[in-house]
Protein backbone atom coordinates (compact mmCIF):
# COMPACT_ATOMS: atom_id res chain seq x y z
CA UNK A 1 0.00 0.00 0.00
CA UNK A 2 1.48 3.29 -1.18
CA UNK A 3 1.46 5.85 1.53
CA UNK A 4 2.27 9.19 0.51
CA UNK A 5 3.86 10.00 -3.07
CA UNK A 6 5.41 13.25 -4.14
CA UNK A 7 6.66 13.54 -7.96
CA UNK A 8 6.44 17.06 -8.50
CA UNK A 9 9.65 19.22 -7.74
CA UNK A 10 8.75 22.40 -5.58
CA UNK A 11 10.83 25.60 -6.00
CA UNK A 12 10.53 28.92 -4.73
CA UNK A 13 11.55 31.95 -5.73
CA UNK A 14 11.45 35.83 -4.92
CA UNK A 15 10.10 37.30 -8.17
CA UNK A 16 8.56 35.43 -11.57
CA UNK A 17 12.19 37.20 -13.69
CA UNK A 18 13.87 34.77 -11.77
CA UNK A 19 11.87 31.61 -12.81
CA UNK A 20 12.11 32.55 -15.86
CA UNK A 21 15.40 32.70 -16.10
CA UNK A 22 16.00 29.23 -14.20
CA UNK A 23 13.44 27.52 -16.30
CA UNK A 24 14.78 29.28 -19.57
CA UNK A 25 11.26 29.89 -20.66
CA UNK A 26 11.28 30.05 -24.45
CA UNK A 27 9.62 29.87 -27.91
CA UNK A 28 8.40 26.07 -27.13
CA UNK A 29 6.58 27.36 -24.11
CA UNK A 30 2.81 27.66 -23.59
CA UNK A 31 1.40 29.87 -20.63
CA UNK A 32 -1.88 29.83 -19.96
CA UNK A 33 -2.15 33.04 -17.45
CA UNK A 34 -4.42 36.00 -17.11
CA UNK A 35 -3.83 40.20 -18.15
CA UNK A 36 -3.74 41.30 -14.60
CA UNK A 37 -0.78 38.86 -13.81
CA UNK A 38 0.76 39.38 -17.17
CA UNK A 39 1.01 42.99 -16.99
CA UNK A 40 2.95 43.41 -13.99
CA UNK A 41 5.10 39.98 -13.73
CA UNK A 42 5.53 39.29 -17.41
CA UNK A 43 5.14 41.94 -20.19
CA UNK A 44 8.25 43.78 -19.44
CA UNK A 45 10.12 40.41 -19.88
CA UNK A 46 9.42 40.31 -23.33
CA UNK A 47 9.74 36.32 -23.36
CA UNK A 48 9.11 34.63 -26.80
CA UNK A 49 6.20 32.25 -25.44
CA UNK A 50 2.86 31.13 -26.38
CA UNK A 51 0.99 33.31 -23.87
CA UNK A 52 -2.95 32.63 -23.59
CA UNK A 53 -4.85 34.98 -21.59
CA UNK A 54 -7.41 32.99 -19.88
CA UNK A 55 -10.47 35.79 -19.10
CA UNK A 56 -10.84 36.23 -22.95
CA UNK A 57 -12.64 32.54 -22.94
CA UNK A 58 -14.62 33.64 -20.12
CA UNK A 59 -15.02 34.73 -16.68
CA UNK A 60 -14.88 32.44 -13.46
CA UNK A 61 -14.40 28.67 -13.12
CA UNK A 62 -13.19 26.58 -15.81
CA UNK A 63 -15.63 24.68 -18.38
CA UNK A 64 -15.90 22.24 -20.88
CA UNK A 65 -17.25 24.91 -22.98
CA UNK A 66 -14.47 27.54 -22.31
CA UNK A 67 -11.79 24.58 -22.74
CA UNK A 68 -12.60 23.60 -25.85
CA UNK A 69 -12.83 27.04 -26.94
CA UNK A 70 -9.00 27.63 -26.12
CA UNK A 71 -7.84 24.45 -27.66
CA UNK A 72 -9.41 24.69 -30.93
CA UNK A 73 -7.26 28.28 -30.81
CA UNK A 74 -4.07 26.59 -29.95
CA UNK A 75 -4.37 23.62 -32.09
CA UNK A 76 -1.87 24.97 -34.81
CA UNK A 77 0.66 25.91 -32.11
CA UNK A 78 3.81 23.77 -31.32
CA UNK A 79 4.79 23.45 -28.14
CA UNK A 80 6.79 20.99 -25.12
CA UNK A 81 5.78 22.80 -21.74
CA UNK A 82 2.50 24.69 -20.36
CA UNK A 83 3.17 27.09 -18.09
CA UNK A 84 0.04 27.77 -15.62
CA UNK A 85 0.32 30.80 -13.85
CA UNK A 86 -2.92 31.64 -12.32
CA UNK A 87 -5.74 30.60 -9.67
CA UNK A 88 -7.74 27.35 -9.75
CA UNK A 89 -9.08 27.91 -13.68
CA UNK A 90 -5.94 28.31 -14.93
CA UNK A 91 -4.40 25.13 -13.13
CA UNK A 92 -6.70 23.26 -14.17
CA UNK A 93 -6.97 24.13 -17.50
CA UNK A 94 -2.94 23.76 -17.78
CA UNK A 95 -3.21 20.16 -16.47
CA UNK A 96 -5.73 19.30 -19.21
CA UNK A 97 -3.60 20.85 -21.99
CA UNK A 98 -0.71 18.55 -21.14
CA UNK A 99 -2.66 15.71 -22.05
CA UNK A 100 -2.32 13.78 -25.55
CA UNK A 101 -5.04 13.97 -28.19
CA UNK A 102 -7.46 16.14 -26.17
CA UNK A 103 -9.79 17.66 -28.37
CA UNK A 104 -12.97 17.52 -26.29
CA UNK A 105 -12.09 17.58 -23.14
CA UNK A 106 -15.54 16.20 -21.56
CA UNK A 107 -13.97 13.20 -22.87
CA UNK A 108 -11.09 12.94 -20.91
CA UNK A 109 -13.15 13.70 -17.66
CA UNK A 110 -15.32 10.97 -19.09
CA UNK A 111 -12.78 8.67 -19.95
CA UNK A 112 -13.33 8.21 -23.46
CA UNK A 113 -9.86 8.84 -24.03
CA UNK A 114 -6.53 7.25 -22.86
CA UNK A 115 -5.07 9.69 -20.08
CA UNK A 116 -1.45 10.26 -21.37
CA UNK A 117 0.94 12.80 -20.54
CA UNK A 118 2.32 14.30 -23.52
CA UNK A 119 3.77 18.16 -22.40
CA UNK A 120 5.60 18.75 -19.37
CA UNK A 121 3.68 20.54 -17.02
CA UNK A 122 4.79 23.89 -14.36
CA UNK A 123 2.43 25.57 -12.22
CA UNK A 124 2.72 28.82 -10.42
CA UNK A 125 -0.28 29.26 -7.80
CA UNK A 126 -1.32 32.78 -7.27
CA UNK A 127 -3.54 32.08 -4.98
CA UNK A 128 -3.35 30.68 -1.79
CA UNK A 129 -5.97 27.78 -1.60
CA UNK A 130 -6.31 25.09 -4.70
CA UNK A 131 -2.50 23.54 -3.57
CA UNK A 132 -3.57 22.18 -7.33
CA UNK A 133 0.35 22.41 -7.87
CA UNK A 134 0.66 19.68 -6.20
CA UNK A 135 -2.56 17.44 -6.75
CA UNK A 136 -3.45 14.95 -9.55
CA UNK A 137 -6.73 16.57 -9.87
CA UNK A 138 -8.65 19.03 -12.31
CA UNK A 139 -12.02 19.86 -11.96
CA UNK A 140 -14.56 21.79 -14.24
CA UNK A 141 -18.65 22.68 -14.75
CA UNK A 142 -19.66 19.97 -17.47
CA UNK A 143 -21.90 22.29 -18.71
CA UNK A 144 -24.55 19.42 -20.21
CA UNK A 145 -24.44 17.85 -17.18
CA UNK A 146 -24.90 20.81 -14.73
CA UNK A 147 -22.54 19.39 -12.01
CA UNK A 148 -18.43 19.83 -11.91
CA UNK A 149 -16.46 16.81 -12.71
CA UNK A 150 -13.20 15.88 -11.36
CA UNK A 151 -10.15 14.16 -13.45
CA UNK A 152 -8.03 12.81 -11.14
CA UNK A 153 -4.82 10.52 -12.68
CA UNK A 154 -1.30 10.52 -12.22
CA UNK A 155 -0.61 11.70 -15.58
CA UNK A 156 -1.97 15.42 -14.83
CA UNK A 157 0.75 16.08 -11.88
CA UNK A 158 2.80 18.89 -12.30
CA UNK A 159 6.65 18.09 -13.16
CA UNK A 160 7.13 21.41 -11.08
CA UNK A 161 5.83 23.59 -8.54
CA UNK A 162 6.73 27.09 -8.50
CA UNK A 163 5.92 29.16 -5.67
CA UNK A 164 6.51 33.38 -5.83
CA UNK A 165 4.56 35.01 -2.74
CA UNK A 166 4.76 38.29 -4.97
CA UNK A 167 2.07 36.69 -6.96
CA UNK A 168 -0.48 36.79 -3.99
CA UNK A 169 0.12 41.23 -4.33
CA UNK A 170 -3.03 41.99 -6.95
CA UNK A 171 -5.27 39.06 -5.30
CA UNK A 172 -8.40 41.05 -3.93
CA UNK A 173 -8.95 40.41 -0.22
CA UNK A 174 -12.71 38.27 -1.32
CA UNK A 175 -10.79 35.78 -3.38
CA UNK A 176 -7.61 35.59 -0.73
CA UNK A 177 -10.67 34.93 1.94
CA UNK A 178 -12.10 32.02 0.23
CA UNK A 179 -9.22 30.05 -1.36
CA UNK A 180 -7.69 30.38 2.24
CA UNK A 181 -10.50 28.80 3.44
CA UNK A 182 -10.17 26.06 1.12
CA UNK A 183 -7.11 25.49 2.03
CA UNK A 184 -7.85 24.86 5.43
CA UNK A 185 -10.87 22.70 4.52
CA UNK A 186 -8.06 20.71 2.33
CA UNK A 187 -6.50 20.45 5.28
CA UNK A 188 -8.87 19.16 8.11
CA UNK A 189 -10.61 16.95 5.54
CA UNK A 190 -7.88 14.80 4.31
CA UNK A 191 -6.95 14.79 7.94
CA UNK A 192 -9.74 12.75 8.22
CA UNK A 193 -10.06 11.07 5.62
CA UNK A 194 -9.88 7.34 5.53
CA UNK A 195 -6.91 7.25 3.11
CA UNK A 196 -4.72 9.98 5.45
CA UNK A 197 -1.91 8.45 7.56
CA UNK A 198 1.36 9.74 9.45
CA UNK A 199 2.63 11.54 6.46
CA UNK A 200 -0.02 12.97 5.07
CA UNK A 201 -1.15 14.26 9.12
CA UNK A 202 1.92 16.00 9.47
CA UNK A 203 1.39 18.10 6.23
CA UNK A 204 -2.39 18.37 6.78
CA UNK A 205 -1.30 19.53 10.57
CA UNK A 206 0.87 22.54 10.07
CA UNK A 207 -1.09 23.84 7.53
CA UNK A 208 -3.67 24.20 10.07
CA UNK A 209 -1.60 25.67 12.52
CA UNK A 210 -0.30 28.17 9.63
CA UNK A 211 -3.51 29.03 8.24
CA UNK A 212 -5.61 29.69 11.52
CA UNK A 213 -2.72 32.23 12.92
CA UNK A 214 -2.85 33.99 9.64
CA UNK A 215 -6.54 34.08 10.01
CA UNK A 216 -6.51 35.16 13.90
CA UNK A 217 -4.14 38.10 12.73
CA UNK A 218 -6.48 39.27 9.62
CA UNK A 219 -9.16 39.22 12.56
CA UNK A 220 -7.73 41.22 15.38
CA UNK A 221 -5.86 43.33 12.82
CA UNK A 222 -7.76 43.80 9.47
CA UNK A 223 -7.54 42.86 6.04
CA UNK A 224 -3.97 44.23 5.29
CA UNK A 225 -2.37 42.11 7.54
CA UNK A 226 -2.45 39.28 4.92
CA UNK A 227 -0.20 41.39 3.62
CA UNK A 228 3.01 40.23 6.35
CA UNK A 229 1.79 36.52 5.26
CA UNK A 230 2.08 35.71 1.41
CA UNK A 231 4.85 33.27 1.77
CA UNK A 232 3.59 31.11 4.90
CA UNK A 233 -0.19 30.88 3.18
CA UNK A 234 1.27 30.27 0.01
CA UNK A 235 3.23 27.75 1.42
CA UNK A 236 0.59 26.34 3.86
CA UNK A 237 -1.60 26.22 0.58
CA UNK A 238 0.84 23.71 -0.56
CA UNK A 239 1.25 21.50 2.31
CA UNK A 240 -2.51 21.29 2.93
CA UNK A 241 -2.09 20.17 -1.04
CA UNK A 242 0.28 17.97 -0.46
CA UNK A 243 -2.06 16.53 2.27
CA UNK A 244 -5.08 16.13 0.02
CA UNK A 245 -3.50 15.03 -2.99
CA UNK A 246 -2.42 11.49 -0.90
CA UNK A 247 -5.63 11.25 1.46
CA UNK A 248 -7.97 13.15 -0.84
CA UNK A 249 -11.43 15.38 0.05
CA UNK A 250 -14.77 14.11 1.05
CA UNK A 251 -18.07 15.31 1.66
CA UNK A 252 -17.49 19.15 1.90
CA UNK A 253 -15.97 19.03 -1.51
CA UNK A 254 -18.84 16.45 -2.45
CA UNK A 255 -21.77 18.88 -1.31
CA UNK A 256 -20.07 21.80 -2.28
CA UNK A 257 -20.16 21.08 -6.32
CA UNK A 258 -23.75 20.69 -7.36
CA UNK A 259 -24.18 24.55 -5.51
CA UNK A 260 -21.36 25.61 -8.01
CA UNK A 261 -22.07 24.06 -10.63
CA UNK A 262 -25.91 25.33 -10.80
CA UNK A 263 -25.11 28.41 -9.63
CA UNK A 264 -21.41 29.74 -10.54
CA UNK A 265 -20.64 29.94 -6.79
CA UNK A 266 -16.44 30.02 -6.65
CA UNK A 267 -15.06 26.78 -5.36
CA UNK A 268 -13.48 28.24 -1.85
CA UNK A 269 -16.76 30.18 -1.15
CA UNK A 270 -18.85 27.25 -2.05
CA UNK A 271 -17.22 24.90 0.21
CA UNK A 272 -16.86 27.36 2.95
CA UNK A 273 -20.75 26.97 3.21
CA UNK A 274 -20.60 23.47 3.56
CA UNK A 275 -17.62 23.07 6.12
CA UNK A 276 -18.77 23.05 9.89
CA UNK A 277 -22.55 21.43 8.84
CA UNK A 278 -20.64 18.62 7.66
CA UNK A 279 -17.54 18.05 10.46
CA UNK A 280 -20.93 18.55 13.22
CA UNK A 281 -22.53 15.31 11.29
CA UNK A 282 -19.29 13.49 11.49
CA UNK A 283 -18.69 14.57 15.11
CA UNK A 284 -22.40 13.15 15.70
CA UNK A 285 -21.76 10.33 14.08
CA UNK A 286 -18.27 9.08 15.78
CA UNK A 287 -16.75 11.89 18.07
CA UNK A 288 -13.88 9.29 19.22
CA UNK A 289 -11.83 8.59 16.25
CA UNK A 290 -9.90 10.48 14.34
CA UNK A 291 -12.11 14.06 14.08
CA UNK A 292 -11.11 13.90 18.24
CA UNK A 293 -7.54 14.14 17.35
CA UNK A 294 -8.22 16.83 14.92
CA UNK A 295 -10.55 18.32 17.33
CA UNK A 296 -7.56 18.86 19.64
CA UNK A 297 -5.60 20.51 16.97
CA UNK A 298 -8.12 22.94 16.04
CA UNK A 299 -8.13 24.07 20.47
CA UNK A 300 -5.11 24.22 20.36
CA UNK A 301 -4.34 26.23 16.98
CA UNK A 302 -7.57 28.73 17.86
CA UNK A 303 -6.38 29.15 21.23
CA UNK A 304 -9.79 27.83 22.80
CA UNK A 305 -10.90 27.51 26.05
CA UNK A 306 -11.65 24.75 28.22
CA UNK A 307 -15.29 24.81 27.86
CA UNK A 308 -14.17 23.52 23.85
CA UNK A 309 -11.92 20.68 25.17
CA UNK A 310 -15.14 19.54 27.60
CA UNK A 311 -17.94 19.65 24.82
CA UNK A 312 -15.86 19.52 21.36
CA UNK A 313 -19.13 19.94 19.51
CA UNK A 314 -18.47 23.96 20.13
CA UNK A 315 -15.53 23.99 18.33
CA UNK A 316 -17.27 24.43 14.93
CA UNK A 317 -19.60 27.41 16.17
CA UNK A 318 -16.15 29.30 17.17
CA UNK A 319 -14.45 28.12 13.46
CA UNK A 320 -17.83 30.02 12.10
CA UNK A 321 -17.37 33.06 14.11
CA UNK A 322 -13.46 33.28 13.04
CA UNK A 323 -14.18 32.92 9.41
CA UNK A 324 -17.20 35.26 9.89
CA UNK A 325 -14.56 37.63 10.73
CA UNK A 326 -13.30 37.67 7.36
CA UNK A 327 -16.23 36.90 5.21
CA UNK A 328 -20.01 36.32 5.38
CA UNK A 329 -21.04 32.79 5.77
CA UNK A 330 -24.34 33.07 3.50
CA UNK A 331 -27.71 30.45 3.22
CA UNK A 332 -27.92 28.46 0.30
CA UNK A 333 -31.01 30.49 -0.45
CA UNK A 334 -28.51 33.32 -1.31
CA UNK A 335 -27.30 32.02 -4.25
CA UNK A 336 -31.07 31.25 -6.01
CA UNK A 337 -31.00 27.46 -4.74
CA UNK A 338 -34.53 26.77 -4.53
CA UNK A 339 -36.07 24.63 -1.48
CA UNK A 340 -37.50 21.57 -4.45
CA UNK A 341 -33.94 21.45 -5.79
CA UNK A 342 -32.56 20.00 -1.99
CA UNK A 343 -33.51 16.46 -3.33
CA UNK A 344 -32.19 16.91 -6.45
CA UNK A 345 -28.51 17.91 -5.14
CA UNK A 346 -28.81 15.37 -2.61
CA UNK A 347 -29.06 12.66 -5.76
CA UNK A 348 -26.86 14.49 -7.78
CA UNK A 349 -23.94 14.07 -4.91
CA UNK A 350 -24.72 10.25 -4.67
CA UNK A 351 -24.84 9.75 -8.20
CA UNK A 352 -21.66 11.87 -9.65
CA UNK A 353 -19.23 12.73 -6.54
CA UNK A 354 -18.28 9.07 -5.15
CA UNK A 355 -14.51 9.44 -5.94
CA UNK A 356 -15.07 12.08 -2.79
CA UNK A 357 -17.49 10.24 -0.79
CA UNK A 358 -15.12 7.23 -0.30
CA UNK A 359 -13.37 9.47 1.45
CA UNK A 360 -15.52 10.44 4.11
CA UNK A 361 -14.67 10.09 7.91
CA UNK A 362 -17.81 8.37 8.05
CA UNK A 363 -20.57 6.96 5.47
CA UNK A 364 -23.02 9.06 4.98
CA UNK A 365 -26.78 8.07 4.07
CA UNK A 366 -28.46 9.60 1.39
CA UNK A 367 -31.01 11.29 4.55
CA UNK A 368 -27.80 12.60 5.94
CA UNK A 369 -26.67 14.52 3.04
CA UNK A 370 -30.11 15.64 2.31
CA UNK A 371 -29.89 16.85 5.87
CA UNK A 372 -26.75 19.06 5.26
CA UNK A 373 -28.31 20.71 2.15
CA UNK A 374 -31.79 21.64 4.49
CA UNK A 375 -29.81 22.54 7.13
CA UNK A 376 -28.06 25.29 5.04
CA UNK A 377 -31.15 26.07 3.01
């Protein structure tokens, strides 16, 4: 049994002139990247890539539909190496594009295809929450289908990391907020998930430790103070990665995608609404296994009281009112979910997310997820 695998080569480095200059980037390059990360970190290089700018295909999370629209505009190019620079939609997009013989890619998340590597693939996170750099996953809104869907093979891994805390500088404090919060959520699921062991605990560990004192500081302090951080949340990003790309996700992530997908809620604010319902079911469910080791972690991390080590179940109400600190935790109602479509998530989870639901701390019943989605309604 393989317990913890890391392929990808992680480097870090003060400013993107540098990696480029390491990596000699060149005329057989392909960057996939966006104009408000090209402008500043890029243009003045005057580098003789392929450059794709990512918001011309469309705004928000990657699709089948805005996918397909970039490769049939690349398909004459000739290229060895993508280059992602960017958030979540431009990670995953870049993992798909180092694929062979992708020219629909619904059918590699379907299968239809053989799932080859054929480009060698860098990524450079400028965000602070997917730890996709690290992960065999991609994920994208299969439009048709009106769920995400979730690739997840060996052959999308990144031959490189590349982390430059500069890059965090133009993130706006909303999207810092909620891919933070996934990162955590990375973090204290695959700590519980059944798949997580020593290795993966340690990783999923300190990124909770690093993440909750950034968040603590953003509290008492404001907003700018994420400001001091960039290199131990980009950083804690990639260990809670690390962490998640071994044990994997479960029913946060599971929940989570049928709200995004139906209603283009962003992946780190979707989950966020799903996080503390689901670890109270779990609690319910088994409070002495592993979720009472994690529980001690989170005290001790959040600095809570003895009241918290007594009656664990209040530890989620104070994780709320931290992260309400930083961002409004909203009802599902906010987004336009409508009270007949709770069933209809509820099946859609069962039927299209069980790569994540295997990895639940505890099996859930198709009652029990409906639960979640009334309890947030």
């Amino acid at each position: 049994m393989i317990m913890f695998n890391l392929k990808t080569r992680v480097s870090k480095f003060n400013a993107f002139a540098d990696f480029a200059k390491e990596f000699n980037l060149n005329e057989r390059d392909l960057v996939i990247t966006q104009s408000f990360l090209y402008d500043p970190f890029m243009k003045s290089l005057e580098l003789p890539c392929h450059f794709v700018m990512q918001e011309k295909y469309g705004n928000g999370e990657p699709s089948d539909e805005m996918m397909n629209n970039i490769l049939a505009d690349i398909a004459n190019l000739e290229y060895d190496r993508v280059i992602g620079v960017g958030g979540g939609t431009v990670i995953d997009i870049s993992k798909i594009f180092a694929l062979k013989g992708v020219k629909d890619v619904t059918d590699a998340f379907e299968h239809k295809i053989p799932i080859v590597k054929e480009k060698s693939l860098v990524i450079i996170p400028t965000t602070c929450g997917t730890g996709s750099e690290v992960t065999n996953i991609s994920i994208a809104e299969i439009k048709s289908k009106h769920t995400k869907m979730g690739l997840a093979d060996p052959a999308i891994l990144a031959d490189d990391a590349v982390l430059i805390p500069e890059m965090l500088k133009g993130l706006p404090f909303k999207f810092y907020v909620f891919s933070a919060i996934d990162a955590l959520i990375h973090a204290m699921e695959s700590y519980l998930s059944p798949k997580a062991n020593p290795y993966t605990k340690i990783f999923s560990t300190e990124a909770i430790y690093m993440i909750t004192k950034v968040f603590m500081g953003i509290a008492e302090k404001g907003p700018d103070h994420r400001f001091e951080n960039f290199e131990d949340m980009i950083i804690a990003s990639n260990f809670a990665g690390v962490a998640f790309g071994n044990a994997g996700v479960g029913a946060v992530h599971a929940c989570s995608y049928p709200l995004g997908g139906n209603y283009h809620v962003p992946h780190g604010e979707s989950n966020y609404q799903f996080l503390t319902e689901v670890f109270k079911l779990y609690f319910s469910k088994n409070p002495n296994g592993a979720i009472k080791d994690l529980n001690m972690i989170l005290i001790d991390a959040l600095k809570l009281g003895k009241e918290c080590v007594e009656n664990q179940a209040l530890i989620y109400d104070k994780i709320d009112e931290l992260l309400n600190k930083l961002t409004q935790k909203n009802k599902l109602s906010f987004y336009g979910m409508k009270p007949e479509e709770i069933d209809g998530f509820t099946d859609s989870v069962i039927a299209t997310q069980q790569r994540l639901l295997a990895n639940n701390y505890v099996a859930l019943s198709r009652d029990e997820i409906r639960s979640i989605y009334q309890n947030l309604y």
